[in-house]
N, C-alpha and C. Protein backbone atom coordinates (compact mmCIF):
# COMPACT_ATOMS: atom_id res chain seq x y z
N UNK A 1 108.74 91.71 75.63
CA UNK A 1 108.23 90.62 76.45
C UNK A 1 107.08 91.14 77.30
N UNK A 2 106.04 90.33 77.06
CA UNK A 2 105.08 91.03 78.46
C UNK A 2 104.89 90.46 79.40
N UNK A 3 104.11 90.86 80.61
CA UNK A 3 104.36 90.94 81.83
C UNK A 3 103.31 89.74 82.61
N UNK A 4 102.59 89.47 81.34
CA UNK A 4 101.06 89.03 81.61
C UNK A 4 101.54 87.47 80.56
N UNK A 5 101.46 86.58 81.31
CA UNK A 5 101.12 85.27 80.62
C UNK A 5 99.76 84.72 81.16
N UNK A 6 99.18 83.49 80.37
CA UNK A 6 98.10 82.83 80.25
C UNK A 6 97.86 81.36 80.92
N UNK A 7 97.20 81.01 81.90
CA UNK A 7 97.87 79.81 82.56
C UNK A 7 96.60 79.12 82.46
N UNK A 8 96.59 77.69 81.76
CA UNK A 8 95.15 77.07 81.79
C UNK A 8 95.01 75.96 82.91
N UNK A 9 93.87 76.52 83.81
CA UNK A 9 93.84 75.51 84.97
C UNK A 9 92.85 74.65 84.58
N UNK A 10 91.85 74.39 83.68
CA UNK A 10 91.35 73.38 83.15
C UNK A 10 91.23 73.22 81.58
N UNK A 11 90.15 72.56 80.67
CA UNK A 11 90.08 73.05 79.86
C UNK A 11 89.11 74.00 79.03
N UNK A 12 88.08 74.97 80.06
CA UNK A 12 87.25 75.72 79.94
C UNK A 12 88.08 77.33 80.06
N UNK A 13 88.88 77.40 81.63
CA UNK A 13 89.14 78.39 82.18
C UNK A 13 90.57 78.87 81.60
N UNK A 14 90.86 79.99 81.73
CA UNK A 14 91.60 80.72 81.72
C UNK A 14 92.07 82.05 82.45
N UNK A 15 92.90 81.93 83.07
CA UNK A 15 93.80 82.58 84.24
C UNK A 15 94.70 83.68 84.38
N UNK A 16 94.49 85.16 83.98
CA UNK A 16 95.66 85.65 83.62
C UNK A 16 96.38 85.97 85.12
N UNK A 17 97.73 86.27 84.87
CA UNK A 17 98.55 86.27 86.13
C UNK A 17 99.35 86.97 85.93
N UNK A 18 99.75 87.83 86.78
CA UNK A 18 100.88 88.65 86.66
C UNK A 18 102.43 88.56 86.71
N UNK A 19 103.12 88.40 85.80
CA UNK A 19 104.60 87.93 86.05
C UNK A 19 105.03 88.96 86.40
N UNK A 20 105.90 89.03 87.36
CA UNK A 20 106.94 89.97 87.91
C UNK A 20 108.35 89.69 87.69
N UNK A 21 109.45 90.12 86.83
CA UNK A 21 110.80 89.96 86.66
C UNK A 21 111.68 90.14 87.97
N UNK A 22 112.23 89.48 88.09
CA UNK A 22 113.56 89.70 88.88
C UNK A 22 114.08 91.01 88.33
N UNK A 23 114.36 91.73 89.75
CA UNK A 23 115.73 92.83 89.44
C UNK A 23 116.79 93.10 90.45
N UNK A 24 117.55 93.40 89.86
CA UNK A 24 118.43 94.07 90.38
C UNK A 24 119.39 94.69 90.09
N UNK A 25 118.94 96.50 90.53
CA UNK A 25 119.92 97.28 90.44
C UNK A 25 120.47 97.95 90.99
N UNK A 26 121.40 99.32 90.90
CA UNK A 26 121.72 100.10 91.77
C UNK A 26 121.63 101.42 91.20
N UNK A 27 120.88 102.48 91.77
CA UNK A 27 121.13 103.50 91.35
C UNK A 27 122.03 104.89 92.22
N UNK A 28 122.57 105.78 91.36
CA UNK A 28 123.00 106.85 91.93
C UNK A 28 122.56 108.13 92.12
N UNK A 29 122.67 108.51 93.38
CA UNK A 29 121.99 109.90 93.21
C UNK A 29 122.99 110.87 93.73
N UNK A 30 122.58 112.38 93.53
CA UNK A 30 123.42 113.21 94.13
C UNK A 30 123.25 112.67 95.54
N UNK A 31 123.75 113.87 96.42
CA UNK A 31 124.03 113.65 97.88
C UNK A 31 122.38 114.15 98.66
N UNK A 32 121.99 115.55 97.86
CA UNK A 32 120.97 116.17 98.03
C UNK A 32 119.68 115.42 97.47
N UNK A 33 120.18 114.47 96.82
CA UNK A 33 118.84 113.63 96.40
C UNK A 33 118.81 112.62 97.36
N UNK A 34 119.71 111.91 97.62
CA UNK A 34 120.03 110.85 98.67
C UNK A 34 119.23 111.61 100.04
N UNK A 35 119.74 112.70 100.33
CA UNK A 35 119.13 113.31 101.66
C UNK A 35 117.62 113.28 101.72
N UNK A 36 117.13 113.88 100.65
CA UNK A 36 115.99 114.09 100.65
C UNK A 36 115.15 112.65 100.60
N UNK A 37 115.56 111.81 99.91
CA UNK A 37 114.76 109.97 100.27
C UNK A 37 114.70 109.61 101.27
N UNK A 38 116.22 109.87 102.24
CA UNK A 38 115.85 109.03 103.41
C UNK A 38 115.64 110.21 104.46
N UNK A 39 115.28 111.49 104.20
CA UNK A 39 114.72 112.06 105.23
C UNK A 39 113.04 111.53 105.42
N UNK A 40 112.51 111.59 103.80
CA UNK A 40 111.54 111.01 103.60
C UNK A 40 110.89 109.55 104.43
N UNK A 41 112.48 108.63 103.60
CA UNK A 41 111.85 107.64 104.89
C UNK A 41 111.99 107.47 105.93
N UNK A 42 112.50 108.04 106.75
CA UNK A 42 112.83 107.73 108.31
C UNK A 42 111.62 108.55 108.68
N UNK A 43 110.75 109.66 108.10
CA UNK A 43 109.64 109.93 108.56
C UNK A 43 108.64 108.72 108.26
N UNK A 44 108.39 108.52 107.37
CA UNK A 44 107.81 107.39 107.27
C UNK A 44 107.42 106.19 107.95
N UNK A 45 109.07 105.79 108.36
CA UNK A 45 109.06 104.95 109.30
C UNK A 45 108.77 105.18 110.59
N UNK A 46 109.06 106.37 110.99
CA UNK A 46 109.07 106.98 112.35
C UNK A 46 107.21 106.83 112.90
N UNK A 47 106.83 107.10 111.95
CA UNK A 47 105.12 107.31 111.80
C UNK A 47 104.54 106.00 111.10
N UNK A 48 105.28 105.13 111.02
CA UNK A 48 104.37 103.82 110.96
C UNK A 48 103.94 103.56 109.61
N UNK A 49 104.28 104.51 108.77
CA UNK A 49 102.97 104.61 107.63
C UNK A 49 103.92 104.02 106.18
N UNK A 50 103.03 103.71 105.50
CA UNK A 50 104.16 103.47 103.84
C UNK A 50 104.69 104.62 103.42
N UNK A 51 105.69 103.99 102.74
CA UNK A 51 106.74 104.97 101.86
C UNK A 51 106.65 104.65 100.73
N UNK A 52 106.64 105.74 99.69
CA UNK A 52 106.72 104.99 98.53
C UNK A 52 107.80 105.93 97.75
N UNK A 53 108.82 105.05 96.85
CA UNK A 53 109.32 105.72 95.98
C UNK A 53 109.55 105.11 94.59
N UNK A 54 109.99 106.29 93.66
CA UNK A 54 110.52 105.36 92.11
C UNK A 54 111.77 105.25 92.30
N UNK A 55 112.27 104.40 91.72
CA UNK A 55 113.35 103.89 91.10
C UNK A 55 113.40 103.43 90.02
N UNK A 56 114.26 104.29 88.97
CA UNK A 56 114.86 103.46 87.71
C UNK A 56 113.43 103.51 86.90
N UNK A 57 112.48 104.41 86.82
CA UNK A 57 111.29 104.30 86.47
C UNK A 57 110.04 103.38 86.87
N UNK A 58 110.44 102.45 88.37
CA UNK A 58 109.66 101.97 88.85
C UNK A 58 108.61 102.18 90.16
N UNK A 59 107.58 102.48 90.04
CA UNK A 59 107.46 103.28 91.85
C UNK A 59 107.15 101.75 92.19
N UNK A 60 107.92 102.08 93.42
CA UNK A 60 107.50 100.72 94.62
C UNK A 60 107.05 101.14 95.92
N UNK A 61 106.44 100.30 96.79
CA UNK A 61 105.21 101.10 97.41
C UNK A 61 105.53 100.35 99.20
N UNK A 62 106.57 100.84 100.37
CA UNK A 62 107.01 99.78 101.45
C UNK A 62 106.29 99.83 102.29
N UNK A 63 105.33 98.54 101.95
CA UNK A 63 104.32 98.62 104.06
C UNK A 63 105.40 99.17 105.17
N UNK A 64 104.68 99.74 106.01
CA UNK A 64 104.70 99.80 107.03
C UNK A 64 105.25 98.91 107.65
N UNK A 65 105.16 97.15 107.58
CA UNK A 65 105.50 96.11 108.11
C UNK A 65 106.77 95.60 107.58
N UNK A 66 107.40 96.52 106.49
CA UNK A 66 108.54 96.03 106.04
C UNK A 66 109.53 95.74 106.91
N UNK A 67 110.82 95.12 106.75
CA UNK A 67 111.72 94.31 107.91
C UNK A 67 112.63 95.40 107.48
N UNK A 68 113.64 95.87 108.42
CA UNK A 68 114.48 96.45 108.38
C UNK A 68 115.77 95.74 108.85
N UNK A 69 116.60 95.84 107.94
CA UNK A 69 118.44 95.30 108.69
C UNK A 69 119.20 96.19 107.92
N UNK A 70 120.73 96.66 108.68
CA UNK A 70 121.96 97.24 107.50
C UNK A 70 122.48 95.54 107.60
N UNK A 71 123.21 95.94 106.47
CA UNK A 71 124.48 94.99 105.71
C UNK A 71 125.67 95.63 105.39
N UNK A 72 126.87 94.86 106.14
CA UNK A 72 128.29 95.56 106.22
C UNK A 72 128.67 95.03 105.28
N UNK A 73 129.61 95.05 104.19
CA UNK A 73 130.36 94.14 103.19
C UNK A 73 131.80 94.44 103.38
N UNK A 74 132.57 93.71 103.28
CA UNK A 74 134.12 94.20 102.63
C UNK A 74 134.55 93.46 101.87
N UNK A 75 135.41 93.53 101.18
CA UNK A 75 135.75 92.88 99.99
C UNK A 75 137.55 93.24 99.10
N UNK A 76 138.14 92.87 99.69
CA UNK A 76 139.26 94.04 99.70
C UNK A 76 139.58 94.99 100.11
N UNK A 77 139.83 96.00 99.10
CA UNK A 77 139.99 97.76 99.23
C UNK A 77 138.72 98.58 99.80
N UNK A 78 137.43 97.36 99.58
CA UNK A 78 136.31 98.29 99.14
C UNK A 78 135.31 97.89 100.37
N UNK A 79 134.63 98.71 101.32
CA UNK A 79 133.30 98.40 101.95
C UNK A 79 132.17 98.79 101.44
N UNK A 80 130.89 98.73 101.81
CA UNK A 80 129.50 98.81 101.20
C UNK A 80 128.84 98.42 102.29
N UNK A 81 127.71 99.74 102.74
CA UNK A 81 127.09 99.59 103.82
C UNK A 81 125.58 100.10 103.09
N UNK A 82 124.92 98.68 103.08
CA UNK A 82 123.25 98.99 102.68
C UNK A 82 122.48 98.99 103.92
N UNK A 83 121.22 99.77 104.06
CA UNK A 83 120.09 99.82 104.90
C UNK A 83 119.27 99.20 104.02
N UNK A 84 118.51 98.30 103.94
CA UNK A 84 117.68 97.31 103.67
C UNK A 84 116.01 97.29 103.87
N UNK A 85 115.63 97.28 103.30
CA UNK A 85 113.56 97.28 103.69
C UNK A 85 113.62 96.12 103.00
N UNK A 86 112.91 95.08 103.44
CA UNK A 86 112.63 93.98 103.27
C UNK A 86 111.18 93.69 103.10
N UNK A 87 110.21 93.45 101.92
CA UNK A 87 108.96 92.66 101.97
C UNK A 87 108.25 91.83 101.31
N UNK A 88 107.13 91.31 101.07
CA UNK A 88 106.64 90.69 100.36
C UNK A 88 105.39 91.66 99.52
N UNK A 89 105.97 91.34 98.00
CA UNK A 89 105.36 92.35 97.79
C UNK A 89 103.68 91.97 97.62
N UNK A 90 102.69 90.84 98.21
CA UNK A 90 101.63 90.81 98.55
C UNK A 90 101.42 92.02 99.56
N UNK A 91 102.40 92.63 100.76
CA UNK A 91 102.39 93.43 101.64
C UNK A 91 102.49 95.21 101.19
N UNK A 92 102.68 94.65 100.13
CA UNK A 92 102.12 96.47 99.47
C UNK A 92 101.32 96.44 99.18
């Protein structure tokens, strides 16, 4: 499937546009990999500046202006505590 469809806004022009898929995943890392990302970003953040990392073979790129919240979950047996960057990705 590609990424790029064709959108006709009259009948002269032609528009290419970038589709972006929905995702969502989760990945795992060691402990020492985990350390090393968010030492990464809390400098990052600390200093105002973007962060960028890959995931899952994707690099993604977080303004500076990204929103920050954690999220508590429970669900039974089980909790799940995410730290969150939030943006639009016009803002990368």
């Amino acid at each position: 499937m590609s990424n790029y469809s064709l959108k006709r806004t009259d009948q002269s022009q032609r528009v290419k546009e970038f589709v972006v898929p929905d995702r969502d995943l989760t990945k795992t890392y060691s402990r020492s990999q985990f350390v090393a990302k968010l030492r990464r970003l809390a400098d990052a953040i600390e200093s105002e500046r973007t962060f960028t990392i890959q995931v899952a073979g994707e690099r993604l790129r977080i303004p500076a202006s990204a929103v920050f919240n954690i999220e508590h979950e429970r669900n039974g047996d089980q909790e799940e505590l995410e730290f969150q960057l939030v943006w639009a990705p016009a803002e990368a």
